[in-house]
PDB file of N, CA and C in Angstrom:
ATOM      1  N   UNK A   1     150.287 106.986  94.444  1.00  0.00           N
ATOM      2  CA  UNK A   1     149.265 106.890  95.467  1.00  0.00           C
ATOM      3  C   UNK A   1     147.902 107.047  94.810  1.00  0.00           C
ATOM      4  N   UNK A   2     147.475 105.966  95.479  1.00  0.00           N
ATOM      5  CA  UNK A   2     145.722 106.145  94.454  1.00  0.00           C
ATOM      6  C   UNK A   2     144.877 106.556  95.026  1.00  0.00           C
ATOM      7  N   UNK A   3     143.705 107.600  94.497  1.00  0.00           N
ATOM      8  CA  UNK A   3     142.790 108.350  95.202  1.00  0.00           C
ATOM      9  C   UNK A   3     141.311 107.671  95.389  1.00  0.00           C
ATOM     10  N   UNK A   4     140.709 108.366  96.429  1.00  0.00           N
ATOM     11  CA  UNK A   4     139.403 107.149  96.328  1.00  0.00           C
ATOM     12  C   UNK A   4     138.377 108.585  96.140  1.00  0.00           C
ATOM     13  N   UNK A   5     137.987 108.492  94.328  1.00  0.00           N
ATOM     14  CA  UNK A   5     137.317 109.805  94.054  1.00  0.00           C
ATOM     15  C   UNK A   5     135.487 109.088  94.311  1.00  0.00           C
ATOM     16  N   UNK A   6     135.591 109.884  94.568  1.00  0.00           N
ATOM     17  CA  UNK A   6     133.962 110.111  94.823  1.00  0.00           C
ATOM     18  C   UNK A   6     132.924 109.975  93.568  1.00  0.00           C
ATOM     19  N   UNK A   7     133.196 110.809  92.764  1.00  0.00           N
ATOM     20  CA  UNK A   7     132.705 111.030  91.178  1.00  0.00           C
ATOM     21  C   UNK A   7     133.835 111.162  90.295  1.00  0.00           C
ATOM     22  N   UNK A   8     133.528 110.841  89.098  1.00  0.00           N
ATOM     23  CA  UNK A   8     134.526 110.096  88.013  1.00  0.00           C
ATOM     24  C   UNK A   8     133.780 109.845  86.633  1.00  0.00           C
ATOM     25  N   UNK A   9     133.681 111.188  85.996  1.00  0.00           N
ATOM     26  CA  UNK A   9     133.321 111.275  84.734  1.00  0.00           C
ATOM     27  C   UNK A   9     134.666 111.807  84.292  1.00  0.00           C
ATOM     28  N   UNK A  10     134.993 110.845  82.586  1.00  0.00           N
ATOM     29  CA  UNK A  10     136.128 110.903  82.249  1.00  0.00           C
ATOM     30  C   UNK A  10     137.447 111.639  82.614  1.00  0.00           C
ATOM     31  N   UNK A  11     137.359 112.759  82.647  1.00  0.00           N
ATOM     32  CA  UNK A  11     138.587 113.595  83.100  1.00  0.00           C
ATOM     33  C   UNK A  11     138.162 114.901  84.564  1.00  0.00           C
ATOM     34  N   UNK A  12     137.141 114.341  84.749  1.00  0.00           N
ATOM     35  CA  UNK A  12     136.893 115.177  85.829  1.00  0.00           C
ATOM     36  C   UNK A  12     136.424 114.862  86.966  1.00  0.00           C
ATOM     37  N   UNK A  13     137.173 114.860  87.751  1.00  0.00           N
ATOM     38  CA  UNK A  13     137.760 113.810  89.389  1.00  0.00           C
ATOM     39  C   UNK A  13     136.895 114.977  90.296  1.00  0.00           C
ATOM     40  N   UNK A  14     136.182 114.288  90.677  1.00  0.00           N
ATOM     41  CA  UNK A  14     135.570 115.259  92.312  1.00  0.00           C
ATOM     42  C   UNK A  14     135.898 114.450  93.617  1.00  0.00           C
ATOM     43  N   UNK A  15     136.763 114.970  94.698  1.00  0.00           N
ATOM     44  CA  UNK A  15     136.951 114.286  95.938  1.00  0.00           C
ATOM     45  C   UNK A  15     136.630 114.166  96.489  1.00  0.00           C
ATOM     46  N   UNK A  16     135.841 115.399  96.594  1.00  0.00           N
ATOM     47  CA  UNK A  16     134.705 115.889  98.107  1.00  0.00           C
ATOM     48  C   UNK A  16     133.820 116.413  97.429  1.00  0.00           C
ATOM     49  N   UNK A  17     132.605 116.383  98.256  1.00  0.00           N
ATOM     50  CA  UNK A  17     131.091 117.455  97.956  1.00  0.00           C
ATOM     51  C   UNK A  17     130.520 117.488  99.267  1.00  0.00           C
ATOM     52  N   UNK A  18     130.224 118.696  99.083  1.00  0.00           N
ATOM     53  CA  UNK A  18     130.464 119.787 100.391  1.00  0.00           C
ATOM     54  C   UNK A  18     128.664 120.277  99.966  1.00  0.00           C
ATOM     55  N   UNK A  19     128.259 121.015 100.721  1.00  0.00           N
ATOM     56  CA  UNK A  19     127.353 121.551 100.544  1.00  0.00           C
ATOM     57  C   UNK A  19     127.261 122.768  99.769  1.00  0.00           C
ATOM     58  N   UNK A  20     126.123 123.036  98.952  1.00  0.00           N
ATOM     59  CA  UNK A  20     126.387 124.125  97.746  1.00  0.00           C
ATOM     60  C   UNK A  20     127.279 123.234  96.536  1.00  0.00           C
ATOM     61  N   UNK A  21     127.188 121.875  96.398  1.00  0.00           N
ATOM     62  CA  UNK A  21     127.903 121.915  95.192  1.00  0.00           C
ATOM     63  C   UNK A  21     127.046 121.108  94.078  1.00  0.00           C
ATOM     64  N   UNK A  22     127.933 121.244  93.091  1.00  0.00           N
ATOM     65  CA  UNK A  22     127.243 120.699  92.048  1.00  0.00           C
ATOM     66  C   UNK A  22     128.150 120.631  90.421  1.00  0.00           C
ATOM     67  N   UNK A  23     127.910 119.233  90.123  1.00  0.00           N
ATOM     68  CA  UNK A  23     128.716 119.027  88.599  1.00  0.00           C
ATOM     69  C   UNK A  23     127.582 118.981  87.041  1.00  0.00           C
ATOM     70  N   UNK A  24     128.461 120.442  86.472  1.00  0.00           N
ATOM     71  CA  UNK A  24     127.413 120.388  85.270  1.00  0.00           C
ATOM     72  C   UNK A  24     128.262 120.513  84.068  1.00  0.00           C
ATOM     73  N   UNK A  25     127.856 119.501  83.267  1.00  0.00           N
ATOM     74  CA  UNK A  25     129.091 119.430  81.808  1.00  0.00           C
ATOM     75  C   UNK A  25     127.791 120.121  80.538  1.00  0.00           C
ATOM     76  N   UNK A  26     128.174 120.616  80.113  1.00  0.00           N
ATOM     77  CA  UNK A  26     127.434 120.772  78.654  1.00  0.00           C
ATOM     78  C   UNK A  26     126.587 121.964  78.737  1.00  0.00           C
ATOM     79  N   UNK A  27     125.904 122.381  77.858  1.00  0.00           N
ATOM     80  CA  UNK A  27     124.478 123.532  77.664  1.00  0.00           C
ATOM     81  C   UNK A  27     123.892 123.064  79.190  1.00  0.00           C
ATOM     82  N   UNK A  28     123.813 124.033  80.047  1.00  0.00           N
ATOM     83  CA  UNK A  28     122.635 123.821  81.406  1.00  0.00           C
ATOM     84  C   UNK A  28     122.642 124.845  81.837  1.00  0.00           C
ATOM     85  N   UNK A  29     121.320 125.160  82.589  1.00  0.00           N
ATOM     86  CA  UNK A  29     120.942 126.218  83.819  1.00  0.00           C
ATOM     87  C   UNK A  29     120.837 125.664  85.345  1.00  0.00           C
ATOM     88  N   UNK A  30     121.032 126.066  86.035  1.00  0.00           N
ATOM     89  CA  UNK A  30     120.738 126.016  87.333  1.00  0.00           C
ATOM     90  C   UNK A  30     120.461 127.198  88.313  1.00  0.00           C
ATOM     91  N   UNK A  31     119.223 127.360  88.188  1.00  0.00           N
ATOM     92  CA  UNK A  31     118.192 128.415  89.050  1.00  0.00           C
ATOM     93  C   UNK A  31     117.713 128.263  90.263  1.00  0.00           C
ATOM     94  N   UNK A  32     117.493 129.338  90.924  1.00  0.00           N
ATOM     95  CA  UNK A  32     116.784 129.033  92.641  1.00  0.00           C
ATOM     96  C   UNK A  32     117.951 128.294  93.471  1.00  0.00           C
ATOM     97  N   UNK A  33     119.013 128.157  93.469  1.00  0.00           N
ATOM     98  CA  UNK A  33     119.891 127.678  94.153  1.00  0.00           C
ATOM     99  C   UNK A  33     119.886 128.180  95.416  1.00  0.00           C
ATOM    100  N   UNK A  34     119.771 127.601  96.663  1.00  0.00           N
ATOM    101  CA  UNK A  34     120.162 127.947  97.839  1.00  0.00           C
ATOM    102  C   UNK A  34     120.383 127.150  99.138  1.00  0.00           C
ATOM    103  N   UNK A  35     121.706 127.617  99.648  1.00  0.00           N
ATOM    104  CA  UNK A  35     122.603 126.288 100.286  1.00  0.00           C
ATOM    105  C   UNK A  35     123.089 127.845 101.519  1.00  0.00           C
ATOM    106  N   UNK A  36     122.625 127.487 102.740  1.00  0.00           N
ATOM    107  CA  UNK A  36     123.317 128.214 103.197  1.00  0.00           C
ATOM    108  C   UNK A  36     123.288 127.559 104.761  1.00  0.00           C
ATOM    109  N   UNK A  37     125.170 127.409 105.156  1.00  0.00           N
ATOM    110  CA  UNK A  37     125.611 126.624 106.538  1.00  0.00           C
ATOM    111  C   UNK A  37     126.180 127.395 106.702  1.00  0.00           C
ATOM    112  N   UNK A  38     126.685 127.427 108.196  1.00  0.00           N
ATOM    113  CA  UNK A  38     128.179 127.561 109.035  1.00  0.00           C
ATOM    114  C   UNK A  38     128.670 126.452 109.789  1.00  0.00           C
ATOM    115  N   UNK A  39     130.350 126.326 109.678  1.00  0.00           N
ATOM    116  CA  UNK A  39     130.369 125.407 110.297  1.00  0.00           C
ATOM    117  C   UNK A  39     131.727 126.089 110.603  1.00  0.00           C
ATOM    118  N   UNK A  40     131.927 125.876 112.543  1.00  0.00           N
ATOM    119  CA  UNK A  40     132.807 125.863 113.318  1.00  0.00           C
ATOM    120  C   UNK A  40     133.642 124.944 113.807  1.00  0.00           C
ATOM    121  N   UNK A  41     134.835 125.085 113.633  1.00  0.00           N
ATOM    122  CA  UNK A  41     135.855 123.753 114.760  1.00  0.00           C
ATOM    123  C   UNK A  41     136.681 124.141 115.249  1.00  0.00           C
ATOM    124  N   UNK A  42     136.605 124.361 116.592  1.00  0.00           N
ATOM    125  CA  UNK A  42     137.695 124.822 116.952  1.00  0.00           C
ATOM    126  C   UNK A  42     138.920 124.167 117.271  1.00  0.00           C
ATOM    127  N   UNK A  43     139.337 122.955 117.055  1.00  0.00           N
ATOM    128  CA  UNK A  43     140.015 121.859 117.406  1.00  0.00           C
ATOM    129  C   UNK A  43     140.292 121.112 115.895  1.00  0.00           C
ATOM    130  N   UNK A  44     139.366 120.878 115.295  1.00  0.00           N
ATOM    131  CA  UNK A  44     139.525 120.245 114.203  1.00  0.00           C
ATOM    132  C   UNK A  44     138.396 118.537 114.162  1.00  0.00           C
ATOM    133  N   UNK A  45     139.398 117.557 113.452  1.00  0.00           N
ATOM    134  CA  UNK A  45     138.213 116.005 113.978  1.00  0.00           C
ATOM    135  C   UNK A  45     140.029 115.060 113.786  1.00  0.00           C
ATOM    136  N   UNK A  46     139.384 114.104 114.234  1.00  0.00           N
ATOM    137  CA  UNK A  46     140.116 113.036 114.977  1.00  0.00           C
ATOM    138  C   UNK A  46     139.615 111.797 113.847  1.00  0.00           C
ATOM    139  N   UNK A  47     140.695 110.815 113.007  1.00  0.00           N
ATOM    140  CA  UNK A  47     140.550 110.665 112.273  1.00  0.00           C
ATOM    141  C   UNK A  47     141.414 108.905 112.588  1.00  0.00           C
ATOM    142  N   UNK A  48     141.167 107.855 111.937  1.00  0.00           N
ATOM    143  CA  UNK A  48     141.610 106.455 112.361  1.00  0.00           C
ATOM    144  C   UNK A  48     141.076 105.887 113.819  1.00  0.00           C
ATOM    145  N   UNK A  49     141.420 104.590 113.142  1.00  0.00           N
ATOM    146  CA  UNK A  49     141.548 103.190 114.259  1.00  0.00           C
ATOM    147  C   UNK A  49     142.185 103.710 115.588  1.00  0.00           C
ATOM    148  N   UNK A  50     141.601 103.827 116.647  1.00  0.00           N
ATOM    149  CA  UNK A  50     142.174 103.476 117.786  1.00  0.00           C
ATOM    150  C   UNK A  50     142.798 104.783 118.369  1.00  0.00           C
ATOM    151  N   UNK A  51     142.373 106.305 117.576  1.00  0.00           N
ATOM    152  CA  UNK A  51     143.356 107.516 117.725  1.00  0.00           C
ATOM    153  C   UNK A  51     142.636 107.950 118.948  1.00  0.00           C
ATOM    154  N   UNK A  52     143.013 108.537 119.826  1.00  0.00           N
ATOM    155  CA  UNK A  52     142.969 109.109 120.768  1.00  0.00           C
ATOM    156  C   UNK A  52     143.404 110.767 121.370  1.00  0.00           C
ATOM    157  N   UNK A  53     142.389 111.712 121.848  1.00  0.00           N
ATOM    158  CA  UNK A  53     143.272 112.721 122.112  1.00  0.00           C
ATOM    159  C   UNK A  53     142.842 112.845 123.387  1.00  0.00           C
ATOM    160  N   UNK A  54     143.845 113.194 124.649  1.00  0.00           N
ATOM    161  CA  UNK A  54     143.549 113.375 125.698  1.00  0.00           C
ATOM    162  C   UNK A  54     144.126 115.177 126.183  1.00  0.00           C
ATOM    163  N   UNK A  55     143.363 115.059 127.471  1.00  0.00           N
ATOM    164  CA  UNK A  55     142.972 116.208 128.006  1.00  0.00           C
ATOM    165  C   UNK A  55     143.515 117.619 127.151  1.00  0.00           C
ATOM    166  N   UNK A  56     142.509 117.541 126.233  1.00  0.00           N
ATOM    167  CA  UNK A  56     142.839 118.800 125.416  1.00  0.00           C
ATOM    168  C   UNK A  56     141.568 119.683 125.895  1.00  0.00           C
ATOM    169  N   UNK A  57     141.968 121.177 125.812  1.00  0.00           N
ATOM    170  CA  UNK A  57     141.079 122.156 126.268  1.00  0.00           C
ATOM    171  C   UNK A  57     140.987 123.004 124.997  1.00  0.00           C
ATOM    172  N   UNK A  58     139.377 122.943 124.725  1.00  0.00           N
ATOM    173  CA  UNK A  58     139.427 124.016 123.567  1.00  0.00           C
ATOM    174  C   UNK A  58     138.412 125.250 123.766  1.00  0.00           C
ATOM    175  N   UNK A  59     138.546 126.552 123.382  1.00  0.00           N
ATOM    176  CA  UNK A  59     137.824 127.304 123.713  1.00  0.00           C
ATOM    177  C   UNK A  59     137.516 128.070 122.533  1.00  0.00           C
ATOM    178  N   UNK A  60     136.332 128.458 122.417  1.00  0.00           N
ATOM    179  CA  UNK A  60     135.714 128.938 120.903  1.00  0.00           C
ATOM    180  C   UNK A  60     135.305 129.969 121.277  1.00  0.00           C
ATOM    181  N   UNK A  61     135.768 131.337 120.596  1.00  0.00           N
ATOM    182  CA  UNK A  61     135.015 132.396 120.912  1.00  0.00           C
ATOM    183  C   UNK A  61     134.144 132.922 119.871  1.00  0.00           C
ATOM    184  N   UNK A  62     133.150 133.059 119.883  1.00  0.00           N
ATOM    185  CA  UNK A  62     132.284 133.120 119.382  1.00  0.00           C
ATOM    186  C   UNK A  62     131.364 134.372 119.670  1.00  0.00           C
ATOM    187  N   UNK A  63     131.586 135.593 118.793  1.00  0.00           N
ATOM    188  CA  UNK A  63     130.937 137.173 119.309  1.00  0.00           C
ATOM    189  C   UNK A  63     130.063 137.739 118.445  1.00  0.00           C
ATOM    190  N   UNK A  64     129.662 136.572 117.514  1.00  0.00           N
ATOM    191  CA  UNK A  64     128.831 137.287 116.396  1.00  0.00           C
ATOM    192  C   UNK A  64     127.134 137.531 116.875  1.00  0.00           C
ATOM    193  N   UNK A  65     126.719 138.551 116.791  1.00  0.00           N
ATOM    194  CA  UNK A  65     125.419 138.483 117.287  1.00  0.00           C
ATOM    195  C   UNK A  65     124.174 137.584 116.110  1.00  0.00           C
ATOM    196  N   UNK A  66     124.321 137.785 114.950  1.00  0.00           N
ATOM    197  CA  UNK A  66     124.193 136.869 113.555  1.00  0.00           C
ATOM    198  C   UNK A  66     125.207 136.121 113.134  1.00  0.00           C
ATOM    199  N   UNK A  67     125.000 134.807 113.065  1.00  0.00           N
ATOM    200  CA  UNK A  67     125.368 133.945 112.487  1.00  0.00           C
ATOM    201  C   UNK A  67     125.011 133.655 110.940  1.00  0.00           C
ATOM    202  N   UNK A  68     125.727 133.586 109.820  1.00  0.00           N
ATOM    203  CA  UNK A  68     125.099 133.074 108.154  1.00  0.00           C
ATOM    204  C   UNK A  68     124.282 134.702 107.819  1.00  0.00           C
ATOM    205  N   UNK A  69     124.452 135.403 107.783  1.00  0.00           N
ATOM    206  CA  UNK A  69     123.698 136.298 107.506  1.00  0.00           C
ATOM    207  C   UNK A  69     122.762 135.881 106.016  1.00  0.00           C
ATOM    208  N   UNK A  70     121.762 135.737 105.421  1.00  0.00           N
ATOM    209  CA  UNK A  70     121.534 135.845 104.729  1.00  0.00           C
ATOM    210  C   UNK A  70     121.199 136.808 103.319  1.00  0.00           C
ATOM    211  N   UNK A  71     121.667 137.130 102.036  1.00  0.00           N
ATOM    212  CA  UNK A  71     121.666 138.597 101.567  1.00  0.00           C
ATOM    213  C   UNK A  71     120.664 138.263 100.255  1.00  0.00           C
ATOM    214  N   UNK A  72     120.123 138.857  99.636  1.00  0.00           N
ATOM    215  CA  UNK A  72     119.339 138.449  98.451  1.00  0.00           C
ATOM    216  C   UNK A  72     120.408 139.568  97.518  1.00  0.00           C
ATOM    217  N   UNK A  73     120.149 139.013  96.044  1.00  0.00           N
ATOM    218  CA  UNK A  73     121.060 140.243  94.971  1.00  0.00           C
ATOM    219  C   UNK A  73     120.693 141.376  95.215  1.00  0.00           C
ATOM    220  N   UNK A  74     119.971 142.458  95.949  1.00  0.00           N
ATOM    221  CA  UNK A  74     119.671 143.618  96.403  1.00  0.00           C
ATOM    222  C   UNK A  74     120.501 144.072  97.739  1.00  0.00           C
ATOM    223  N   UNK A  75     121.042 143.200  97.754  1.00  0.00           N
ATOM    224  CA  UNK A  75     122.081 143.735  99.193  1.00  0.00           C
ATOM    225  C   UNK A  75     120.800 143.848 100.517  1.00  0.00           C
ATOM    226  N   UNK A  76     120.108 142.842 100.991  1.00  0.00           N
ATOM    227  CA  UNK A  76     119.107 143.355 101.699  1.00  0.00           C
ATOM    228  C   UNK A  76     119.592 141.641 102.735  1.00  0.00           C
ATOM    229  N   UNK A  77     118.993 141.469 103.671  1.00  0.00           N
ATOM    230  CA  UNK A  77     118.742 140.552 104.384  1.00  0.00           C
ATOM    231  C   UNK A  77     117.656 139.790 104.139  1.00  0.00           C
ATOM    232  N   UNK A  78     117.890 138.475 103.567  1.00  0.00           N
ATOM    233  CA  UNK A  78     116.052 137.794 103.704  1.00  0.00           C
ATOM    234  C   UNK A  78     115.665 136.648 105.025  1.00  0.00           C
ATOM    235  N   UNK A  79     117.136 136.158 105.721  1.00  0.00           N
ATOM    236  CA  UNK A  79     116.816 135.909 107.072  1.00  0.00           C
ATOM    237  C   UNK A  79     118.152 135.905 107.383  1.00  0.00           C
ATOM    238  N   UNK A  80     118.916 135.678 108.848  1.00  0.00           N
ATOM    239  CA  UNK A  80     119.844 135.215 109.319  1.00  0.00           C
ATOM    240  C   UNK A  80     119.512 134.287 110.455  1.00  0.00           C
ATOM    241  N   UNK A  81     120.863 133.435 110.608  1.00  0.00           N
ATOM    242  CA  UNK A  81     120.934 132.610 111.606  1.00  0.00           C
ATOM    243  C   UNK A  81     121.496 133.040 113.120  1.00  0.00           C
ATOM    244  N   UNK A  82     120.328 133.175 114.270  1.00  0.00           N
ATOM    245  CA  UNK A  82     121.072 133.669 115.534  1.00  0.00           C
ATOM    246  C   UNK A  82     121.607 132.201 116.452  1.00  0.00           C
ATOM    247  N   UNK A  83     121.816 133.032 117.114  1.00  0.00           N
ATOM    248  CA  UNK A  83     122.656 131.970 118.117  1.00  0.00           C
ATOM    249  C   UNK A  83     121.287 130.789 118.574  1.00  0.00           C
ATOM    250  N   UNK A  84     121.609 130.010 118.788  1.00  0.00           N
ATOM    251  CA  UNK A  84     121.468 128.458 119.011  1.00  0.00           C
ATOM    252  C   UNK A  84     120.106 128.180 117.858  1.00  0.00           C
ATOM    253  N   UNK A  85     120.338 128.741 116.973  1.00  0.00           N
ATOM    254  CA  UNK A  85     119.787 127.912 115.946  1.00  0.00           C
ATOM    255  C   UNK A  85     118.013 128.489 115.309  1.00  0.00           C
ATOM    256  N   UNK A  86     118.438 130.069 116.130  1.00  0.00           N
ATOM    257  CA  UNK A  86     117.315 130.571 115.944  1.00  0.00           C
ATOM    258  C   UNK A  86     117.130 131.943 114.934  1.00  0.00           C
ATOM    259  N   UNK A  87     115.773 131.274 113.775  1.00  0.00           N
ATOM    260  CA  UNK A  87     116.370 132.421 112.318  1.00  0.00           C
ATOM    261  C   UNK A  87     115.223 133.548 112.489  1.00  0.00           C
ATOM    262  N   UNK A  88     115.514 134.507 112.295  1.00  0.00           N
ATOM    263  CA  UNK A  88     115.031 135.882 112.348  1.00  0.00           C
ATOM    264  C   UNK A  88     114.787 136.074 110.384  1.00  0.00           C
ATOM    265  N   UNK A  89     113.904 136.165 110.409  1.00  0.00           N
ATOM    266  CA  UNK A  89     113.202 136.742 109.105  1.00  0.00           C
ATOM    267  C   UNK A  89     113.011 137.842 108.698  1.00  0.00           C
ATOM    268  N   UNK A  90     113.130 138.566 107.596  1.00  0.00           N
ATOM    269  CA  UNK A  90     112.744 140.058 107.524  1.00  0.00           C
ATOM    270  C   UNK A  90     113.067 141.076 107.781  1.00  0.00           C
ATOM    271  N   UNK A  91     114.804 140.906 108.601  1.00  0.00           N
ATOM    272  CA  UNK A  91     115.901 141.623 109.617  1.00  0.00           C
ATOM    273  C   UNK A  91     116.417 142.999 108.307  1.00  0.00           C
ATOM    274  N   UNK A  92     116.502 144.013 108.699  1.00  0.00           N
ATOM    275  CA  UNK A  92     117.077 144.764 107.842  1.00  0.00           C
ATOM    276  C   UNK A  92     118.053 145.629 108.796  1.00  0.00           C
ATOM    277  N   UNK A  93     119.503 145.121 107.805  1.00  0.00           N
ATOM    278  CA  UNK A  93     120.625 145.744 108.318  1.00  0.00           C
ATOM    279  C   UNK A  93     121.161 147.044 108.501  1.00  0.00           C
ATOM    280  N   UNK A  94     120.363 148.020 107.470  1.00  0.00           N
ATOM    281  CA  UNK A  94     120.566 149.003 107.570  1.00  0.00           C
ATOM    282  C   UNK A  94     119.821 149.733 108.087  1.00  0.00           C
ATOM    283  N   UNK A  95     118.444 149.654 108.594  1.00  0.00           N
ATOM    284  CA  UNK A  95     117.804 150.181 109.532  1.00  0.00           C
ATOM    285  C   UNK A  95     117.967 151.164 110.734  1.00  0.00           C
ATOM    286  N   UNK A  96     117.060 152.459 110.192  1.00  0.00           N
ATOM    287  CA  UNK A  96     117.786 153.189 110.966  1.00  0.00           C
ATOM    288  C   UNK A  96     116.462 153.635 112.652  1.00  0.00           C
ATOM    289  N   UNK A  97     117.116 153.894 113.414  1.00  0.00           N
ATOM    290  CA  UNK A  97     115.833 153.922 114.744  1.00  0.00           C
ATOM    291  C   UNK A  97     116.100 155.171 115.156  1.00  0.00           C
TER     292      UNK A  97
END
């Protein structure tokens, strides 16, 4: 069965690239990197010609008050993601009141 690779440098087959990725052969750095998603399904995806799914009921529970938390190497928060898409900056988790 033959694969349909994506990238294809001599012996090193990539299938998928996803977010956060990256191909590095030889002496390199890669600094400042930052990739940060969530992604939910509660059902999954629906895939071919002509497929069909009927009356399916799906229900997602969903109780996180932060979404993606964001952490810097200090163990600190530098933003997170709240519900419907709204980011809070400067949030500190351990905060005491």
């Amino acid at each position: 069965m033959s694969q349909n690779n994506i990238v294809s440098f001599n012996n090193i087959l990539v299938n998928a690239i996803n977010n956060n990725s990256g191909i590095f052969v030889g002496t390199n750095s890669q600094g400042n990197w930052n990739s940060n998603s969530n992604n939910k399904s509660g059902f999954g995806s629906v895939f071919g010609a002509r497929n069909v799914v009927s009356r399916a009921v799906n229900i997602f529970m969903d109780n996180d008050l932060i979404d993606t938390p964001i952490i810097n190497g200090a163990g600190l928060p530098l933003s997170a993601k709240g519900k419907d898409n709204i980011t809070i900056y400067g949030c500190n988790r351990n905060k005491k009141e």
